[in-house]
PDB file of N, CA and C in Angstrom:
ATOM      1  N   UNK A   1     -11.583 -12.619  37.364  1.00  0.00           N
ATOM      2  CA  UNK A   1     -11.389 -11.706  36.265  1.00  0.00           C
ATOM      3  C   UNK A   1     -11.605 -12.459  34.948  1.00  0.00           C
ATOM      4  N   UNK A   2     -12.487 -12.014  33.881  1.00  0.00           N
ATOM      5  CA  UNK A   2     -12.231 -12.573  33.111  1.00  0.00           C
ATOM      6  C   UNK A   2     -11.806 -11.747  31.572  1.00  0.00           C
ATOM      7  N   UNK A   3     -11.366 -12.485  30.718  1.00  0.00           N
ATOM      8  CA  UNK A   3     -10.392 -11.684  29.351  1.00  0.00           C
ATOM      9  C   UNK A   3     -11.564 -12.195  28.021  1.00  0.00           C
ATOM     10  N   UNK A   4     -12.343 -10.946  27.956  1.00  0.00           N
ATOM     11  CA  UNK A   4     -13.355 -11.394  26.590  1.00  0.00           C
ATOM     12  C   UNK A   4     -11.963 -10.783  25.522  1.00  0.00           C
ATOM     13  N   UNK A   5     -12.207 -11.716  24.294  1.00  0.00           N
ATOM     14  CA  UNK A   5     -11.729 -11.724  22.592  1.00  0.00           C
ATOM     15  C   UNK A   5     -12.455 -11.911  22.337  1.00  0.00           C
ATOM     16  N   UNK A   6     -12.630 -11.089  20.919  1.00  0.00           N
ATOM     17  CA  UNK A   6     -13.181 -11.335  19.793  1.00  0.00           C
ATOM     18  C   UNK A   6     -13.026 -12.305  19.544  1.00  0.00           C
ATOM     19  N   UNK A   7     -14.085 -12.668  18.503  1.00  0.00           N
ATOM     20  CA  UNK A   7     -13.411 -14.513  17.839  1.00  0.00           C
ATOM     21  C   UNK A   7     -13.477 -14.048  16.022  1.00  0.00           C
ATOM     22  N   UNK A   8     -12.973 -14.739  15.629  1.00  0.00           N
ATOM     23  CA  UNK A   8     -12.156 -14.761  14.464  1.00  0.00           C
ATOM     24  C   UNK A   8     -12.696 -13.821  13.464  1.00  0.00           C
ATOM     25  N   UNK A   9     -14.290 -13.820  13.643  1.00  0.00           N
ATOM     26  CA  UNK A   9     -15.333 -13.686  12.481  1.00  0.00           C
ATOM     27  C   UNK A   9     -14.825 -11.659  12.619  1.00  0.00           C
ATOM     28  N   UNK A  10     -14.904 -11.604  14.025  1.00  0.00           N
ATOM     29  CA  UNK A  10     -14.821  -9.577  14.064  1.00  0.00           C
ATOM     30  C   UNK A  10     -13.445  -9.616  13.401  1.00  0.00           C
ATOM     31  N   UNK A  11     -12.358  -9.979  13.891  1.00  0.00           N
ATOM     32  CA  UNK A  11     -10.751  -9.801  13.542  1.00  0.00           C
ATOM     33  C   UNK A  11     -10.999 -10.175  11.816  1.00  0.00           C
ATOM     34  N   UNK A  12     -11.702 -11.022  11.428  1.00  0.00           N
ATOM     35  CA  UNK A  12     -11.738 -11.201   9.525  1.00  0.00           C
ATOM     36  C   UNK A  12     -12.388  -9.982   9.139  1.00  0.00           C
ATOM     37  N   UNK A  13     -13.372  -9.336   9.741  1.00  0.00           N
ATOM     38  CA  UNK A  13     -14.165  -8.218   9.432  1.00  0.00           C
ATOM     39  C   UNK A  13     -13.504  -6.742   9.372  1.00  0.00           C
ATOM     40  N   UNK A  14     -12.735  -6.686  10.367  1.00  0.00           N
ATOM     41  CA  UNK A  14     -11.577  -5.641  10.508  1.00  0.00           C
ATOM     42  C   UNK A  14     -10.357  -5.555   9.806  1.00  0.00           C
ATOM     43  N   UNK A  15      -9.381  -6.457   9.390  1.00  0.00           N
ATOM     44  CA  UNK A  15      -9.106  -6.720   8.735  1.00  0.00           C
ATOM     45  C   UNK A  15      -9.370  -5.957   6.973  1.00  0.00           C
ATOM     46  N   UNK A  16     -10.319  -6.277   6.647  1.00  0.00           N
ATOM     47  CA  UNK A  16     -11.215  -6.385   5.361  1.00  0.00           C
ATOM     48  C   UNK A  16     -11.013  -4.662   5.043  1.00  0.00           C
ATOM     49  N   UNK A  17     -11.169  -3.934   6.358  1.00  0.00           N
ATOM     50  CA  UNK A  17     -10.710  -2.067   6.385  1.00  0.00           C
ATOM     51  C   UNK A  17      -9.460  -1.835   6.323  1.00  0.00           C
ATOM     52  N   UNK A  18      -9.032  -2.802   6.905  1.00  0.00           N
ATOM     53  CA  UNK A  18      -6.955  -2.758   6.596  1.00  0.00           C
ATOM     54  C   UNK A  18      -6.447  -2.761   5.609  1.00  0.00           C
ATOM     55  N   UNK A  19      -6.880  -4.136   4.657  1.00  0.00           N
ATOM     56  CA  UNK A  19      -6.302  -4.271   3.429  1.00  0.00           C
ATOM     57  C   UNK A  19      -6.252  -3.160   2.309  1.00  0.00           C
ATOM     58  N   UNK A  20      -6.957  -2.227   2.231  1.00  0.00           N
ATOM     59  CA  UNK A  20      -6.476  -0.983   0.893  1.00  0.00           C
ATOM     60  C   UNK A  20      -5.618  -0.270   1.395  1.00  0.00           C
ATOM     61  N   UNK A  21      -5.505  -0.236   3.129  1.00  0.00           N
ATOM     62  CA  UNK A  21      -4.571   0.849   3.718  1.00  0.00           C
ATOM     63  C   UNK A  21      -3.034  -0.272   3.213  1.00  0.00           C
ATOM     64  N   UNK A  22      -2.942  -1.262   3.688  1.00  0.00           N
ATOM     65  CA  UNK A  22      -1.770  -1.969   3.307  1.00  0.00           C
ATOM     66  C   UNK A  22      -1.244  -2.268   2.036  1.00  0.00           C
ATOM     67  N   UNK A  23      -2.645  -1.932   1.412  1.00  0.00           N
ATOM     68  CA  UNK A  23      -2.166  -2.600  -0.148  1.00  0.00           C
ATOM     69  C   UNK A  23      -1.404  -1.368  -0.837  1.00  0.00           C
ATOM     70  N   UNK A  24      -2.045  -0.230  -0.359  1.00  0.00           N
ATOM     71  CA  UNK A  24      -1.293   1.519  -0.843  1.00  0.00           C
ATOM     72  C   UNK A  24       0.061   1.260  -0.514  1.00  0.00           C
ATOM     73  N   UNK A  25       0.156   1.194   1.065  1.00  0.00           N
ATOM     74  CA  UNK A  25       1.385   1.104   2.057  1.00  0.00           C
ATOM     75  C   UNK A  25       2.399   0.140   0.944  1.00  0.00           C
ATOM     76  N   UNK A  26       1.990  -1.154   0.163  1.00  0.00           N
ATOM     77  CA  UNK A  26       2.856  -1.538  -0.242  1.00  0.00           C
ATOM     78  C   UNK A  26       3.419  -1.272  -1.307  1.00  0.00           C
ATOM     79  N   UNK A  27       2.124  -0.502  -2.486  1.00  0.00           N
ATOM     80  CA  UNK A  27       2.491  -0.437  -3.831  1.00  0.00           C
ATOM     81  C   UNK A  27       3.981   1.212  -3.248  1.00  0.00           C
ATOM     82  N   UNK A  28       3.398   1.640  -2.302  1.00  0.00           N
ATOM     83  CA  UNK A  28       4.482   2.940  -2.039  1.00  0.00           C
ATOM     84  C   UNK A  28       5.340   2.600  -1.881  1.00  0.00           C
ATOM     85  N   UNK A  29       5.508   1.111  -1.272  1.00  0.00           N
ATOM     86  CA  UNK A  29       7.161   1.107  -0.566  1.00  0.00           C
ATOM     87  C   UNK A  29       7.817  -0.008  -1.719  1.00  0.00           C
ATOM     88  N   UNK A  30       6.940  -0.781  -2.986  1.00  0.00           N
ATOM     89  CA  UNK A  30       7.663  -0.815  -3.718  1.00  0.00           C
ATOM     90  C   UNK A  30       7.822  -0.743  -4.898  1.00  0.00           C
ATOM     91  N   UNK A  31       7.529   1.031  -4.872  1.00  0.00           N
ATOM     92  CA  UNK A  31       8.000   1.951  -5.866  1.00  0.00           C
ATOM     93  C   UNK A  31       8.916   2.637  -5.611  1.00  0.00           C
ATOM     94  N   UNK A  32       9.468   2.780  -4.051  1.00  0.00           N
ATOM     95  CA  UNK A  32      10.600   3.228  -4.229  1.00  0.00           C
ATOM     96  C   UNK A  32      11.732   2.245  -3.961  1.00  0.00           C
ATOM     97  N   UNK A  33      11.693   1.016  -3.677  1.00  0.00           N
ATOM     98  CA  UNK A  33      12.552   0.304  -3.854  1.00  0.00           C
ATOM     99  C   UNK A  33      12.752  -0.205  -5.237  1.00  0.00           C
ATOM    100  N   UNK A  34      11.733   0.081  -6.018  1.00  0.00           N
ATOM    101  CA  UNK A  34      12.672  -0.265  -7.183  1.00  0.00           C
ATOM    102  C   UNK A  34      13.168   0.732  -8.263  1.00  0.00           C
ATOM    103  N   UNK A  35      12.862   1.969  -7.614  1.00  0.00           N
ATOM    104  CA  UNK A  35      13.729   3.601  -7.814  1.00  0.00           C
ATOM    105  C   UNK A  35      12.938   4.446  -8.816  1.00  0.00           C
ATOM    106  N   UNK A  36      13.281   5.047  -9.627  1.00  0.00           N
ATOM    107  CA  UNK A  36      12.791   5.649 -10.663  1.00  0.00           C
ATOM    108  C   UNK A  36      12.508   4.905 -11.647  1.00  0.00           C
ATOM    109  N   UNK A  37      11.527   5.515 -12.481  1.00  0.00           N
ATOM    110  CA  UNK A  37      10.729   4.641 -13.579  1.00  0.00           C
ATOM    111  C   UNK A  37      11.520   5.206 -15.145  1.00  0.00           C
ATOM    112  N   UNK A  38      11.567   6.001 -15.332  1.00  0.00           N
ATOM    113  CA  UNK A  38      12.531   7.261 -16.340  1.00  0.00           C
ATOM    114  C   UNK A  38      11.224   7.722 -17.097  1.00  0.00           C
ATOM    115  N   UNK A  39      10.170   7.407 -16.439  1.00  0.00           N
ATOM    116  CA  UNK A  39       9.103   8.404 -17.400  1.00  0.00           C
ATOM    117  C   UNK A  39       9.770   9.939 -17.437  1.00  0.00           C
ATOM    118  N   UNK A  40      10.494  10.716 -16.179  1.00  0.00           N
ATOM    119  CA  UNK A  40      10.486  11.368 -16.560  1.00  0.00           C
ATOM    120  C   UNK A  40      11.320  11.995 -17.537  1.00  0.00           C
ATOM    121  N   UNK A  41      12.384  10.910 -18.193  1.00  0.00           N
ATOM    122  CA  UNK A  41      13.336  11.390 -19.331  1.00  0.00           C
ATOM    123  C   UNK A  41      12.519  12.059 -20.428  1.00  0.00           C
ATOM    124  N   UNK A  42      11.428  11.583 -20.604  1.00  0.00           N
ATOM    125  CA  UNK A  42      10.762  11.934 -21.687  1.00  0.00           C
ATOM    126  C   UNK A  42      10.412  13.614 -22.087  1.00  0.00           C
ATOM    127  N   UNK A  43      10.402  14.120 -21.005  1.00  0.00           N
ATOM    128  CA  UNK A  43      10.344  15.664 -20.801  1.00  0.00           C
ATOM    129  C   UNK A  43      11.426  16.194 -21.221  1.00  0.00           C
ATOM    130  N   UNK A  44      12.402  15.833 -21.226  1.00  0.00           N
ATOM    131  CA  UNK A  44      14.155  16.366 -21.379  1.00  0.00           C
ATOM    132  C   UNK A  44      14.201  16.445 -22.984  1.00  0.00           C
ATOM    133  N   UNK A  45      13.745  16.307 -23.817  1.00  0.00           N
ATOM    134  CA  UNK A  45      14.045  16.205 -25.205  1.00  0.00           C
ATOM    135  C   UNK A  45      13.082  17.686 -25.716  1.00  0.00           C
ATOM    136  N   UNK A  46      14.128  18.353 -26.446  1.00  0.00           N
ATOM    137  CA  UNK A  46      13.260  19.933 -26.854  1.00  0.00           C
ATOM    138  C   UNK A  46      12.665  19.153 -28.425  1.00  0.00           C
ATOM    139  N   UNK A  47      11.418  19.567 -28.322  1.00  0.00           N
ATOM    140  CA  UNK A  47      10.354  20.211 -29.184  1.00  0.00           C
ATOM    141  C   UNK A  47      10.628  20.813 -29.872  1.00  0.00           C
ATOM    142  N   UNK A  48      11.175  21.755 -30.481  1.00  0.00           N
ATOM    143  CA  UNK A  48      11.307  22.995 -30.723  1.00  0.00           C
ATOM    144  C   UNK A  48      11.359  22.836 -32.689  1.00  0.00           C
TER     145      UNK A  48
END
């Protein structure tokens, strides 16, 4: 029996499609760990 792998060069190539999915994945997870921004206070003040 034998066990073909890829060698490094496909796994760097694949990879390369991962990174915007992870890089989203991270800016999402830390925006909510560091909670609200208070842009939206700015709405709360009347115009009038």
């Amino acid at each position: 029996m034998t066990l073909l792998f890829a060698h490094p060069g496909h796994w760097a190539a694949q990879l390369l499609y991962l990174a915007p999915v992870l890089a989203m994945l991270g800016a999402l997870l830390w925006a909510r760990f560091r909670g609200p921004s208070g842009i939206s206070d700015i709405d709360d003040e009347d115009d009038v």
